[in-house]
Protein backbone atom coordinates (compact mmCIF):
# COMPACT_ATOMS: atom_id res chain seq x y z
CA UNK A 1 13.85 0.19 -4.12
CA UNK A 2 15.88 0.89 -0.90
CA UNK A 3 14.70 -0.21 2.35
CA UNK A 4 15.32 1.41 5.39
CA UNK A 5 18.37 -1.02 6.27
CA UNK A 6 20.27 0.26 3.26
CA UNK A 7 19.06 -2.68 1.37
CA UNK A 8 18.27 -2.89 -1.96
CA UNK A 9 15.34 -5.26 -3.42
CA UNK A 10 12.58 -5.13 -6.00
CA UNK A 11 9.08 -4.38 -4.98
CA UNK A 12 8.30 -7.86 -6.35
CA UNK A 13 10.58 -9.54 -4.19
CA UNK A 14 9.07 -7.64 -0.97
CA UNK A 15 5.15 -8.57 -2.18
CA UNK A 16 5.86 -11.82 -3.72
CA UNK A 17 5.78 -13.58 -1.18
CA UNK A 18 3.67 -16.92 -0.60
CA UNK A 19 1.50 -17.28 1.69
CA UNK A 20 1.40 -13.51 2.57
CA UNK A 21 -0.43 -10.67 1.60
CA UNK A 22 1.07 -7.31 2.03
CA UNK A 23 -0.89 -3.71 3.04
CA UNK A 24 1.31 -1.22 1.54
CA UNK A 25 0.89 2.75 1.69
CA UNK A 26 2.62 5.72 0.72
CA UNK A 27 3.77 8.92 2.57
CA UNK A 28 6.81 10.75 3.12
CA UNK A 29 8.49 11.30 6.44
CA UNK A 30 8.82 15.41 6.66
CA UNK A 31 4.13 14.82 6.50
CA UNK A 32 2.34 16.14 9.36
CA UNK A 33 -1.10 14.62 8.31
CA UNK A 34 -2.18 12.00 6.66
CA UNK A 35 0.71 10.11 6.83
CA UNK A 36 1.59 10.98 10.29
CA UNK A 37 -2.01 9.04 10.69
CA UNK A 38 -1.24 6.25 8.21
CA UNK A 39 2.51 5.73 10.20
CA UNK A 40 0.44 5.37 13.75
CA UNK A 41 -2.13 2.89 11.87
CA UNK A 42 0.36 0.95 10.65
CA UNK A 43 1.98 0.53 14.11
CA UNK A 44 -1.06 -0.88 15.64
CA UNK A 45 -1.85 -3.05 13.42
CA UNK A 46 1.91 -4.21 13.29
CA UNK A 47 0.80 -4.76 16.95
CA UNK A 48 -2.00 -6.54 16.33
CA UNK A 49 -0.45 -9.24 14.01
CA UNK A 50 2.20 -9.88 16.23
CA UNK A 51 0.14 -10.15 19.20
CA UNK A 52 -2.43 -12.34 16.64
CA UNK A 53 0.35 -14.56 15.42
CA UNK A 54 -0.11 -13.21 11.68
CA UNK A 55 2.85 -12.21 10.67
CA UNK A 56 3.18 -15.68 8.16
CA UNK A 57 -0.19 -14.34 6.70
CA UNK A 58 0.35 -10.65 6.33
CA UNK A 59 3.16 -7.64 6.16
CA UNK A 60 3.31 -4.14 5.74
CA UNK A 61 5.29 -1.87 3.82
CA UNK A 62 5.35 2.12 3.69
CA UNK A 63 6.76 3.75 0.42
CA UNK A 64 8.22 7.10 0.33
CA UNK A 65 7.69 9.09 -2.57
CA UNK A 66 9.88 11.58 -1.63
CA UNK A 67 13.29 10.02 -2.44
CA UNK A 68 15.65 13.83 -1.95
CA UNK A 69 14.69 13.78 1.30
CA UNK A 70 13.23 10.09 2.71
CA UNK A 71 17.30 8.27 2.11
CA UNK A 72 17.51 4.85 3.94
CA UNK A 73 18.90 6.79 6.87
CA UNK A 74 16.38 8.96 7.40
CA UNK A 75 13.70 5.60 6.89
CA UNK A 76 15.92 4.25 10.12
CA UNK A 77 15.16 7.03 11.95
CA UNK A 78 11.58 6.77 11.18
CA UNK A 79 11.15 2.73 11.59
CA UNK A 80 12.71 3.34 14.78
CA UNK A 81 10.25 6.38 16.24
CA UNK A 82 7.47 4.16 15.00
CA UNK A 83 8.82 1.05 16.67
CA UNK A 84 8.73 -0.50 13.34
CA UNK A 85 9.58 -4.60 13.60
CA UNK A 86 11.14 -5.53 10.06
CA UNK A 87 9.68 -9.01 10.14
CA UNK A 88 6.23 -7.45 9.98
CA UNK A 89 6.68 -3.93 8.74
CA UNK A 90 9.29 -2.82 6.13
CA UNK A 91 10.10 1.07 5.22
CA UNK A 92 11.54 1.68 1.85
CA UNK A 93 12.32 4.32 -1.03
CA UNK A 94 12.80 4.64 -4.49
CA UNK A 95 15.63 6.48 -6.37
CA UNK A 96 14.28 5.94 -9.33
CA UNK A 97 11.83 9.14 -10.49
CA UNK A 98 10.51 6.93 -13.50
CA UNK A 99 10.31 3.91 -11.22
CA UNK A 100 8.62 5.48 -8.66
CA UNK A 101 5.92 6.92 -11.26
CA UNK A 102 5.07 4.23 -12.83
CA UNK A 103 4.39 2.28 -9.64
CA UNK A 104 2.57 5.35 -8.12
CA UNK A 105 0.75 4.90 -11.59
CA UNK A 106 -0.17 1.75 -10.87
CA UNK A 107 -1.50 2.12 -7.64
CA UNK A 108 -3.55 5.22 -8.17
CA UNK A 109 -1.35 7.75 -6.00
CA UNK A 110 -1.83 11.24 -6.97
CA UNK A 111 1.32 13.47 -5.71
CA UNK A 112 1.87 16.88 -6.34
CA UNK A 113 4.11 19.71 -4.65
CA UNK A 114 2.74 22.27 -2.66
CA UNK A 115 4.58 25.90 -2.19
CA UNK A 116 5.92 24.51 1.22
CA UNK A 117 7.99 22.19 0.13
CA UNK A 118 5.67 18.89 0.95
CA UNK A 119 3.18 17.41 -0.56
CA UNK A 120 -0.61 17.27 -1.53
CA UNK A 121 -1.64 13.39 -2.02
CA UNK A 122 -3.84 10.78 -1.63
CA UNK A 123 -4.01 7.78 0.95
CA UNK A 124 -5.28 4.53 1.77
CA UNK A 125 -4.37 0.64 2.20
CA UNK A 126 -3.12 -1.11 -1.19
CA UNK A 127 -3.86 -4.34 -0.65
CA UNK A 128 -1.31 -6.58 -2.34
CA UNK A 129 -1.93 -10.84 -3.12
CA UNK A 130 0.37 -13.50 -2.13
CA UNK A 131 1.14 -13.62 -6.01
CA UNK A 132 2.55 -9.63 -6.23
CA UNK A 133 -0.94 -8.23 -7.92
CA UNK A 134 -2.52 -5.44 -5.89
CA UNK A 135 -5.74 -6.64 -4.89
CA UNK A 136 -8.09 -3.91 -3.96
CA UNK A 137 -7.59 -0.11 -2.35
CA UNK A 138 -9.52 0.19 1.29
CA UNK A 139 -10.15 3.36 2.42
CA UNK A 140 -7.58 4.84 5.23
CA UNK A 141 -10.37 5.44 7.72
CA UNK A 142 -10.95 0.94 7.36
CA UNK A 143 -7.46 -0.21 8.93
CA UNK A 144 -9.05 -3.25 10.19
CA UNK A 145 -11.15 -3.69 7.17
CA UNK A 146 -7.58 -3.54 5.36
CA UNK A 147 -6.12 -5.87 7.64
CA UNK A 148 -9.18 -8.72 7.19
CA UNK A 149 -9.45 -8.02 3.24
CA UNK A 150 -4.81 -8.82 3.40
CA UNK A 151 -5.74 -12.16 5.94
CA UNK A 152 -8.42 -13.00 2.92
CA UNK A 153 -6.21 -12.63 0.38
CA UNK A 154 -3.09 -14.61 2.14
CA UNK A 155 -2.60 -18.35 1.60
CA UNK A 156 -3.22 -19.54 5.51
C-alpha cells in the first residue's frame, strides 16, 4: 500500500494501532458521487476529532481502488483539496491488483467498470479495532454513528 506521501506501509501497520480504531472507506478520486460524498464526510469528521481531542482514539483512512489512475501524486492532490491532516486522516493506494482484491474481498466492496471509464461500487464506514480486525460496516448515510461505533471500539 502507498500512501499519499509516497510512502509505503502495510494496511496492518496503518490499522494496528493501539489504542485506536480506524474508519476506513473506499473510492477513487476521478468519482463524482458517492465518494465525492464519502471525501466531504470524512473531512468533517476529521474536524470533529480534532476539535474533540480524538485523534489518540480514532483515524481515518480512504483506499483507492483505482491504482492506474489514483498514484501517490494524484492522492496529494486530493488530501490537499480535502484539507486532509495526516495525523488524523491518511489517503493511500494499492499497486497490487491481487492485493487490492483480496482486501476488497474482505471488506465486502463490490467494484466493477462502467463504459465511462469509472466505476459502479458500493460504500460505507469499515470500522476497523485497535487490534487490525474490521469490526462492523455502518451505513454511509450514519457518519456519526461510524464515528461513536470507532470511539467504542478504541482503547481510551
Amino acid at each position: 500500500m502507498t500512501l499519499h506521501d509516497g510512502v509505503h506501509v502495510s494496511l496492518r501497520s496503518l490499522v494496528a494501532k493501539q489504542p485506536k480504531s480506524t474508519l476506513i472507506t473506499f473510492v477513487y478520486t476521478r468519482c463524482t458521487t458517492i465518494c465525492v460524498a464519502l471525501g466531504y464526510e470524512f473531512k468533517r469528521l476529521q474536524e470533529q476529532i480534532a476539535d474533540s481531542g480524538l485523534s489518540q482514539s480514532v483515524q481515518l483512512l480512504s483506499i483507492s481502488f483505482d491504482p492506474e489512475h489514483d498514484t501517490p501524486q494524484v492522492l496529494a492532490q486530493y488530501a490537499g483539496r480535502m484539507r486532509a491532516d495526516p495525523a488524523i486522516w491518511r489517503i493511500a493506494t494499492i499497486e497490487d491488483e491481487s492485493e487490492l482484491e483480496q482486501l476488497l474481498d474482505t471488506f465486502g466492496i463490490v467494484v466493477i467498470r462502467d463504459e465511462l471509464g469509472g466505476f459502479q461500487h458500493n460504500a460505507a464506514f469499515h470500522v476497523v479495532a485497535p487490534d487490525g480486525q474490521l469490526s462492523e460496516i455502518v451505513d454511509l448515510a450514519k457518519p456519526n454513528q461510524a464515528l461513536q461505533r470507532a470511539l467504542a471500539r478504541s482503547e481510551r
